[in-house]
C-alpha atoms as a PDB file:
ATOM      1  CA  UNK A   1      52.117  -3.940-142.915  1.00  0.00           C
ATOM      2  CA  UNK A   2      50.583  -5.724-146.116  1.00  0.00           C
ATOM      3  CA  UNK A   3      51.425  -9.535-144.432  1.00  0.00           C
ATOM      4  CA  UNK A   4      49.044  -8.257-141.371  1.00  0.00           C
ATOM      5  CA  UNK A   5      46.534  -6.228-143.152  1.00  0.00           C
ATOM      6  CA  UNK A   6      47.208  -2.948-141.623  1.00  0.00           C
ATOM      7  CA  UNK A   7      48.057  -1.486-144.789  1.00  0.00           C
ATOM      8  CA  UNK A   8      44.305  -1.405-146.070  1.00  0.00           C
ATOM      9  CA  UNK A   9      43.806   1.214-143.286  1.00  0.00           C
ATOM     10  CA  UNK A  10      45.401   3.698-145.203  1.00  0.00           C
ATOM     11  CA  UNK A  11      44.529   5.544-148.560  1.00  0.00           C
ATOM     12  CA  UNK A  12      45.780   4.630-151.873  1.00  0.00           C
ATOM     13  CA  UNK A  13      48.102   7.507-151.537  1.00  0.00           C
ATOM     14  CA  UNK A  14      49.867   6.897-148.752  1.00  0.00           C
ATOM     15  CA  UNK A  15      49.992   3.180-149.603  1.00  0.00           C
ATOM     16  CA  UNK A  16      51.803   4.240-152.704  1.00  0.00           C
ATOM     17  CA  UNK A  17      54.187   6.244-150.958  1.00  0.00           C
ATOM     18  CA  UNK A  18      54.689   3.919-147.998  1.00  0.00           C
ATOM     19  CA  UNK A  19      55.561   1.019-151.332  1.00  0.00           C
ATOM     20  CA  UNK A  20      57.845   3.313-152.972  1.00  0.00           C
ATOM     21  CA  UNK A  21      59.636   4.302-149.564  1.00  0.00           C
ATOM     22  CA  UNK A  22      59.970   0.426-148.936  1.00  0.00           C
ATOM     23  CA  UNK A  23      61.214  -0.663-152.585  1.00  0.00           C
ATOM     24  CA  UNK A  24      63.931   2.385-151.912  1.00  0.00           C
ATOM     25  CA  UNK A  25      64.688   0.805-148.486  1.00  0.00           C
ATOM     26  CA  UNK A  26      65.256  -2.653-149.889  1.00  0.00           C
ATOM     27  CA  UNK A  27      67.371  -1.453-152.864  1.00  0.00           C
ATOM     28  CA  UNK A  28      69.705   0.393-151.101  1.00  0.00           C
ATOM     29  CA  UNK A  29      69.619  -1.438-147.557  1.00  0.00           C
ATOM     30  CA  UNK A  30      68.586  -5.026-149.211  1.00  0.00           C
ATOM     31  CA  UNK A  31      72.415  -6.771-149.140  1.00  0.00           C
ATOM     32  CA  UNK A  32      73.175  -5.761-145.422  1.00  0.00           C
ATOM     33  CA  UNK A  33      69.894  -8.598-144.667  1.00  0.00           C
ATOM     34  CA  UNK A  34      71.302 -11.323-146.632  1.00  0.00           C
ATOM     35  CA  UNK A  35      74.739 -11.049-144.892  1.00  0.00           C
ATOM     36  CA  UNK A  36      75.757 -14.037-143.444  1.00  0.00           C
ATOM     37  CA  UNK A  37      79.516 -13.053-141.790  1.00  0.00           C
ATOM     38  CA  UNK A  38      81.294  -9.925-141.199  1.00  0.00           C
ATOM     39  CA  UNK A  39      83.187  -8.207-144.045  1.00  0.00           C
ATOM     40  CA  UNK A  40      86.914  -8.151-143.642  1.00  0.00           C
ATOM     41  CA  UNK A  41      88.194  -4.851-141.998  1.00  0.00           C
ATOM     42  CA  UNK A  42      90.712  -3.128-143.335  1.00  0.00           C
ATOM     43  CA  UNK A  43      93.320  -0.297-142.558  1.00  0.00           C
ATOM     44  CA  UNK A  44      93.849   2.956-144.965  1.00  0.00           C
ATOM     45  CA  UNK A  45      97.223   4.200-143.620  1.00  0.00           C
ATOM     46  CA  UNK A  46      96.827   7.226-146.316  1.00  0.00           C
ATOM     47  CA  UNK A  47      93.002   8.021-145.233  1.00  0.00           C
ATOM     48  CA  UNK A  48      92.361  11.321-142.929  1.00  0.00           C
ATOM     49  CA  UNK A  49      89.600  11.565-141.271  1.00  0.00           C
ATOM     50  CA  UNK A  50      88.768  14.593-139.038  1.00  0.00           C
ATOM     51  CA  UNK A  51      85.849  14.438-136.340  1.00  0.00           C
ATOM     52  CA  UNK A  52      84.831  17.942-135.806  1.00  0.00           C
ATOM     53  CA  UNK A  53      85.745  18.533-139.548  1.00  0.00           C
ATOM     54  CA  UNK A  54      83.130  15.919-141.000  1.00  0.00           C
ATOM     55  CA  UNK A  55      80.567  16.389-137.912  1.00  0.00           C
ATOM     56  CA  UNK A  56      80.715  20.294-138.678  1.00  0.00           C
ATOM     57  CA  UNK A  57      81.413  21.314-142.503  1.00  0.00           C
ATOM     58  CA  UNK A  58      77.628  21.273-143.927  1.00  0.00           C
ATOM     59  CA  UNK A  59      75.816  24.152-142.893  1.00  0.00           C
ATOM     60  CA  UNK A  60      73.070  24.188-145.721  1.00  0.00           C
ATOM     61  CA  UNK A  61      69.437  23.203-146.486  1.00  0.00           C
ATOM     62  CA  UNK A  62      70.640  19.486-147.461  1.00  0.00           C
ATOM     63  CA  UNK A  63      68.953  16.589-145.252  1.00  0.00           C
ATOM     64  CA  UNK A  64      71.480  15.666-142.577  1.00  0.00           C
ATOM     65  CA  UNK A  65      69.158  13.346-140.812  1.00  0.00           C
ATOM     66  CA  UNK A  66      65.127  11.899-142.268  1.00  0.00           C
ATOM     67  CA  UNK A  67      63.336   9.727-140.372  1.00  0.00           C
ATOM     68  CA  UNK A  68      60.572   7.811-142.291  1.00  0.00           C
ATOM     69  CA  UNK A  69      58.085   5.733-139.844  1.00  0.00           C
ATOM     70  CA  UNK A  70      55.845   2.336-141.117  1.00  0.00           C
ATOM     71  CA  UNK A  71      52.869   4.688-139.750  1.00  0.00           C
ATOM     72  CA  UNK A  72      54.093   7.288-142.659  1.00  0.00           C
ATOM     73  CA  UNK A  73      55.185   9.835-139.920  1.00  0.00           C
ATOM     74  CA  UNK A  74      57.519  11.538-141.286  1.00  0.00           C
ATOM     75  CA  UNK A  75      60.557  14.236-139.949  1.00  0.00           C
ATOM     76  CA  UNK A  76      63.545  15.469-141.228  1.00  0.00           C
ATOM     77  CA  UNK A  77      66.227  17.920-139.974  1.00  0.00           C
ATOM     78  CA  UNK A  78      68.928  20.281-142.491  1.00  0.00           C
ATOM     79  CA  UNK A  79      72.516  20.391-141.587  1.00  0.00           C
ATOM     80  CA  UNK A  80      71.871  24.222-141.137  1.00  0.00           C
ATOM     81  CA  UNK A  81      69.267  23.201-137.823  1.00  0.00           C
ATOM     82  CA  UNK A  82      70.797  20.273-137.003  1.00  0.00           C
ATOM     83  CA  UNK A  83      74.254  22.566-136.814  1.00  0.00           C
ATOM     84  CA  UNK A  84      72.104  25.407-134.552  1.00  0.00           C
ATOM     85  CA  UNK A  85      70.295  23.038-132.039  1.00  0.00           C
ATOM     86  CA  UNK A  86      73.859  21.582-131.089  1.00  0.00           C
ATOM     87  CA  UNK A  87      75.482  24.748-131.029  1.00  0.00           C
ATOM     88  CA  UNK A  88      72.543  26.196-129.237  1.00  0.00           C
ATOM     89  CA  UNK A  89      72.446  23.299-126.599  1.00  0.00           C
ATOM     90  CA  UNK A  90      72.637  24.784-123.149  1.00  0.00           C
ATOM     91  CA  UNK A  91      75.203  21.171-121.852  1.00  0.00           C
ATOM     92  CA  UNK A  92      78.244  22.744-120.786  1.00  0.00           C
ATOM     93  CA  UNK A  93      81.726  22.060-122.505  1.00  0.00           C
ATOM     94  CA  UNK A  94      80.518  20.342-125.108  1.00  0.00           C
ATOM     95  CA  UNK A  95      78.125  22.763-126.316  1.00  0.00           C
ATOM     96  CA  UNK A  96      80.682  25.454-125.764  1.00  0.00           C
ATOM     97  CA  UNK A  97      83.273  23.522-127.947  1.00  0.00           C
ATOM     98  CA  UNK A  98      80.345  23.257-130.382  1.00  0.00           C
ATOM     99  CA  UNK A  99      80.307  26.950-130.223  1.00  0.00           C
ATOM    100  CA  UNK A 100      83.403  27.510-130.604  1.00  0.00           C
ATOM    101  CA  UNK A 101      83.364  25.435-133.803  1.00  0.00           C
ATOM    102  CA  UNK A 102      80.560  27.326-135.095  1.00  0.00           C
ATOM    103  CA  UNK A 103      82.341  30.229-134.399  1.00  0.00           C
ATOM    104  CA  UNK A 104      85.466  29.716-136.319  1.00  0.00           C
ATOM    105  CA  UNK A 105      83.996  28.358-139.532  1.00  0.00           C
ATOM    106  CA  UNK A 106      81.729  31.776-139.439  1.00  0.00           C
ATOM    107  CA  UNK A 107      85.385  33.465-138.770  1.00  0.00           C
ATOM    108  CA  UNK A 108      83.803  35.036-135.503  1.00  0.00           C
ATOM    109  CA  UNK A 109      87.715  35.596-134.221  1.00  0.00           C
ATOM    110  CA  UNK A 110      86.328  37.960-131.201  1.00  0.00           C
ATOM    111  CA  UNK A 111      83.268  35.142-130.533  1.00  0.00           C
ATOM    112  CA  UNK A 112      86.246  32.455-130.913  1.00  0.00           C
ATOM    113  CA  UNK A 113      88.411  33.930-127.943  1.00  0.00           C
ATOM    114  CA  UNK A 114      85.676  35.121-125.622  1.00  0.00           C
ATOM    115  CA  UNK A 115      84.599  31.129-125.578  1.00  0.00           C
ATOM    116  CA  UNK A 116      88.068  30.420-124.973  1.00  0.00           C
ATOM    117  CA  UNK A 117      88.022  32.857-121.861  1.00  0.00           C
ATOM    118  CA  UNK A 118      84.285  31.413-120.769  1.00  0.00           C
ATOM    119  CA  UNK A 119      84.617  28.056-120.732  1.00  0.00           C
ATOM    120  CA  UNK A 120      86.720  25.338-118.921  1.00  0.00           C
ATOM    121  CA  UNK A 121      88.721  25.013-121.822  1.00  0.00           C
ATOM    122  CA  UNK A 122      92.417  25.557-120.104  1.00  0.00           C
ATOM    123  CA  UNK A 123      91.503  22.677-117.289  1.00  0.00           C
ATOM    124  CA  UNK A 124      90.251  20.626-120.114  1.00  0.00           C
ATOM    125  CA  UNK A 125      93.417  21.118-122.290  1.00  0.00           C
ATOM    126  CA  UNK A 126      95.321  19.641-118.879  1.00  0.00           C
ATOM    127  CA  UNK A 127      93.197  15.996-119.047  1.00  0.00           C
ATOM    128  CA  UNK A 128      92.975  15.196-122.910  1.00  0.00           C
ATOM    129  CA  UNK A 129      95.626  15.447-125.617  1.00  0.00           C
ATOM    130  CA  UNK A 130      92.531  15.721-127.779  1.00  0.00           C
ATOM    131  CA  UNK A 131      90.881  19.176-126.242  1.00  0.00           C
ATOM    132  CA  UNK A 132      94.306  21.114-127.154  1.00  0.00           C
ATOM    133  CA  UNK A 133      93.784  20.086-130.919  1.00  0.00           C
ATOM    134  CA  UNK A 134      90.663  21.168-131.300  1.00  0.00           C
ATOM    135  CA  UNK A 135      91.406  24.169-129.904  1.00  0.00           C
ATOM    136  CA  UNK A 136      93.993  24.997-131.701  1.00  0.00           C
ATOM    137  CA  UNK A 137      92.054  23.944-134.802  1.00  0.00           C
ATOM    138  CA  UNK A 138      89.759  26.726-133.823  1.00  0.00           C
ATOM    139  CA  UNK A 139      92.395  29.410-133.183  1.00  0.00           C
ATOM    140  CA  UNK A 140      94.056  28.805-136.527  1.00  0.00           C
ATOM    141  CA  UNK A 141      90.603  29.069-138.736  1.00  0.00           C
ATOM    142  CA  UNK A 142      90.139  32.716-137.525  1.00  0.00           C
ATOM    143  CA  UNK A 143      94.000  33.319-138.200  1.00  0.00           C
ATOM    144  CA  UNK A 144      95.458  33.577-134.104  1.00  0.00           C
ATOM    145  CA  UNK A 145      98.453  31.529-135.577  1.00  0.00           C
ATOM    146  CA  UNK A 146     100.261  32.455-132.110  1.00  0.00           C
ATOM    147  CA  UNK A 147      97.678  31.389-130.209  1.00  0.00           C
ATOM    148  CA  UNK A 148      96.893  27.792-131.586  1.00  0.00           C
ATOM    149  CA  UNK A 149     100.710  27.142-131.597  1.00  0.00           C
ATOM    150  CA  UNK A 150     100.694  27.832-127.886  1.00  0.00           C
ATOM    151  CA  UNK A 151      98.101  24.937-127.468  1.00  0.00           C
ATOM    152  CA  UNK A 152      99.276  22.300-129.513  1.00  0.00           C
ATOM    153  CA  UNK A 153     102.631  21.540-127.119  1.00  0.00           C
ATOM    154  CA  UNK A 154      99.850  20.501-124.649  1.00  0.00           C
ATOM    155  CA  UNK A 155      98.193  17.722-126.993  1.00  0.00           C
ATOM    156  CA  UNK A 156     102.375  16.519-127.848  1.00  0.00           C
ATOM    157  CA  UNK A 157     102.737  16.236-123.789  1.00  0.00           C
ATOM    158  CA  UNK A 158      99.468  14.275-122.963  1.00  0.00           C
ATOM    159  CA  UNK A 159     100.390  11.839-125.816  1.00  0.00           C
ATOM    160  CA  UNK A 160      99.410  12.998-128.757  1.00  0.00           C
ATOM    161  CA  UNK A 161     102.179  11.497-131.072  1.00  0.00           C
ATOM    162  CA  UNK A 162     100.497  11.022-134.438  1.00  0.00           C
ATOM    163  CA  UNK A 163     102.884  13.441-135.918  1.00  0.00           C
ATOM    164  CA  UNK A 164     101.814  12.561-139.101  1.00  0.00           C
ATOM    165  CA  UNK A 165      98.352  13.435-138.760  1.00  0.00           C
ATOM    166  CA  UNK A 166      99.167  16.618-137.342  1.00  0.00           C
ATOM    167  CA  UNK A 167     101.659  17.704-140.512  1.00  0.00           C
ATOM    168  CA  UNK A 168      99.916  16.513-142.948  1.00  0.00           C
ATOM    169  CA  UNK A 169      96.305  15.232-142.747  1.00  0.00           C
ATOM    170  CA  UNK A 170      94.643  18.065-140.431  1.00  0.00           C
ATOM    171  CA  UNK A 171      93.066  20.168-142.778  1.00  0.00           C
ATOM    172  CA  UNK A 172      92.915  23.019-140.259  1.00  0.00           C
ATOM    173  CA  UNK A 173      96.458  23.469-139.419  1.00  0.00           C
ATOM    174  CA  UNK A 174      97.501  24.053-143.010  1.00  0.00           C
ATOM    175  CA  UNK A 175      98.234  27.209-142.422  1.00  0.00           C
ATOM    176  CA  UNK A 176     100.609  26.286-139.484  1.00  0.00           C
ATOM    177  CA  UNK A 177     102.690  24.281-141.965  1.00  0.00           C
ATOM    178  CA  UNK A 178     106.265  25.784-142.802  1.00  0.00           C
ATOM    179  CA  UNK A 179     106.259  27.961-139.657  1.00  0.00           C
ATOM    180  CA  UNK A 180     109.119  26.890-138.123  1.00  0.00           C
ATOM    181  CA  UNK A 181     107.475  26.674-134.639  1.00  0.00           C
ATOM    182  CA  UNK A 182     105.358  24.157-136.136  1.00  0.00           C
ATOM    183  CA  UNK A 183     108.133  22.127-137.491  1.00  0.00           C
ATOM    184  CA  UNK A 184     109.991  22.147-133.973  1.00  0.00           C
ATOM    185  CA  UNK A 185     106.736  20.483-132.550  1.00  0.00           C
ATOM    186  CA  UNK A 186     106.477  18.282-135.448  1.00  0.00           C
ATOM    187  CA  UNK A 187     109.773  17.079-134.937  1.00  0.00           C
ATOM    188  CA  UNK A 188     109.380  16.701-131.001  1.00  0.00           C
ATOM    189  CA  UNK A 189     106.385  14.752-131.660  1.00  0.00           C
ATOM    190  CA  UNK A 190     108.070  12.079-134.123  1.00  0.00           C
ATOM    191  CA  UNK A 191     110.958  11.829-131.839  1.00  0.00           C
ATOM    192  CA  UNK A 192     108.703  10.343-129.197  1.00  0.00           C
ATOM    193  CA  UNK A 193     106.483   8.612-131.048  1.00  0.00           C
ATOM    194  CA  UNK A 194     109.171   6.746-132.313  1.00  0.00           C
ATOM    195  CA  UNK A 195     110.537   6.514-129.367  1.00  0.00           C
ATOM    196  CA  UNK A 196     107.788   5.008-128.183  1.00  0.00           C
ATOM    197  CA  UNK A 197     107.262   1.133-127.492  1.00  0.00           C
ATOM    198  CA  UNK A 198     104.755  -1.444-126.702  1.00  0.00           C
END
């Protein structure tokens, strides 16, 4: 905007501001312009990393997404809305399994199992190893310990072998942990998975 002259068009206000947003840009953006190759990528065996864990645990006032124009338009969304417009999102399974998220982490057990009886969560369970994890995930944050270990043999048949993710990184199945019907599946799953070859 200053190298054309556009910036002149605006008061000395908002010429400030749109300078101070731009020095804060280049400080913390600045390197990624002056790279000339790709960093080298590496693998943190120990690391655990939940989706639905990360995209859903901030529910609060904090900025969870700010978008900052050259014009000086400006717009920025909470984690609190951000969580509600996907929740409320009328787009089928996924907003239901959004629901069902937000749900759980309010410890809505009877919202929680009427979602499970609503949507096409059994058929899903039947195409995904993923969709009886998350699931089960659910059922175990609003304590139906019986009912999330009767979903997690489906995600161990479709191929979900990372037993070690399961045991010990999934934050959400803590609680499962020492039940012995737990460690049965636990074992079933390493069996295959190292049974498994490429």
């Amino acid at each position: 905007m200053e190298e054309d002259g556009t910036m002149a068009s605006h008061s000395k206000k908002m010429i400030s501001t749109l300078r101070r947003e731009r020095r804060k840009i280049e400080r913390n953006l600045g390197g990624i312009r002056e790279m000339d190759r790709m960093p080298g990528a590496r693998w943190f065996p120990d690391a655990s990393l939940n989706f639905a864990e990360n995209l859903l645990r901030f529910r609060d006032d904090r900025d969870a997404l700010v978008f900052v124009a050259e014009t000086g338009l400006n717009s920025r969304l909470s984690y609190r809305e951000l969580y509600r417009q996907v929740a409320d999102m009328d787009g089928g399974f996924w907003s239901d399994h959004c629901a069902l998220f937000q749900r759980a982490f309010e410890q809505d057990r009877d919202g929680v199992l009427a979602l499970l009886e609503k949507g096409d969560y059994r058929k899903a369970a039947k195409t995904d190893e993923q969709y009886p994890i998350h699931i089960a995930n659910a059922l175990t944050l609003v304590g139906e310990i019986d009912e999330a270990l009767r979903w997690l043999p489906h995600a161990i048949e479709y191929g979900f072998l990372n037993y070690r993710f399961l045991s010990q990184h999934n934050r959400f199945l803590v609680p499962l942990r020492g039940d012995a019907r737990f460690e049965q599946l636990m074992e079933i799953a390493r069996q295959r998975h190292d049974a498994f070859r490429v």
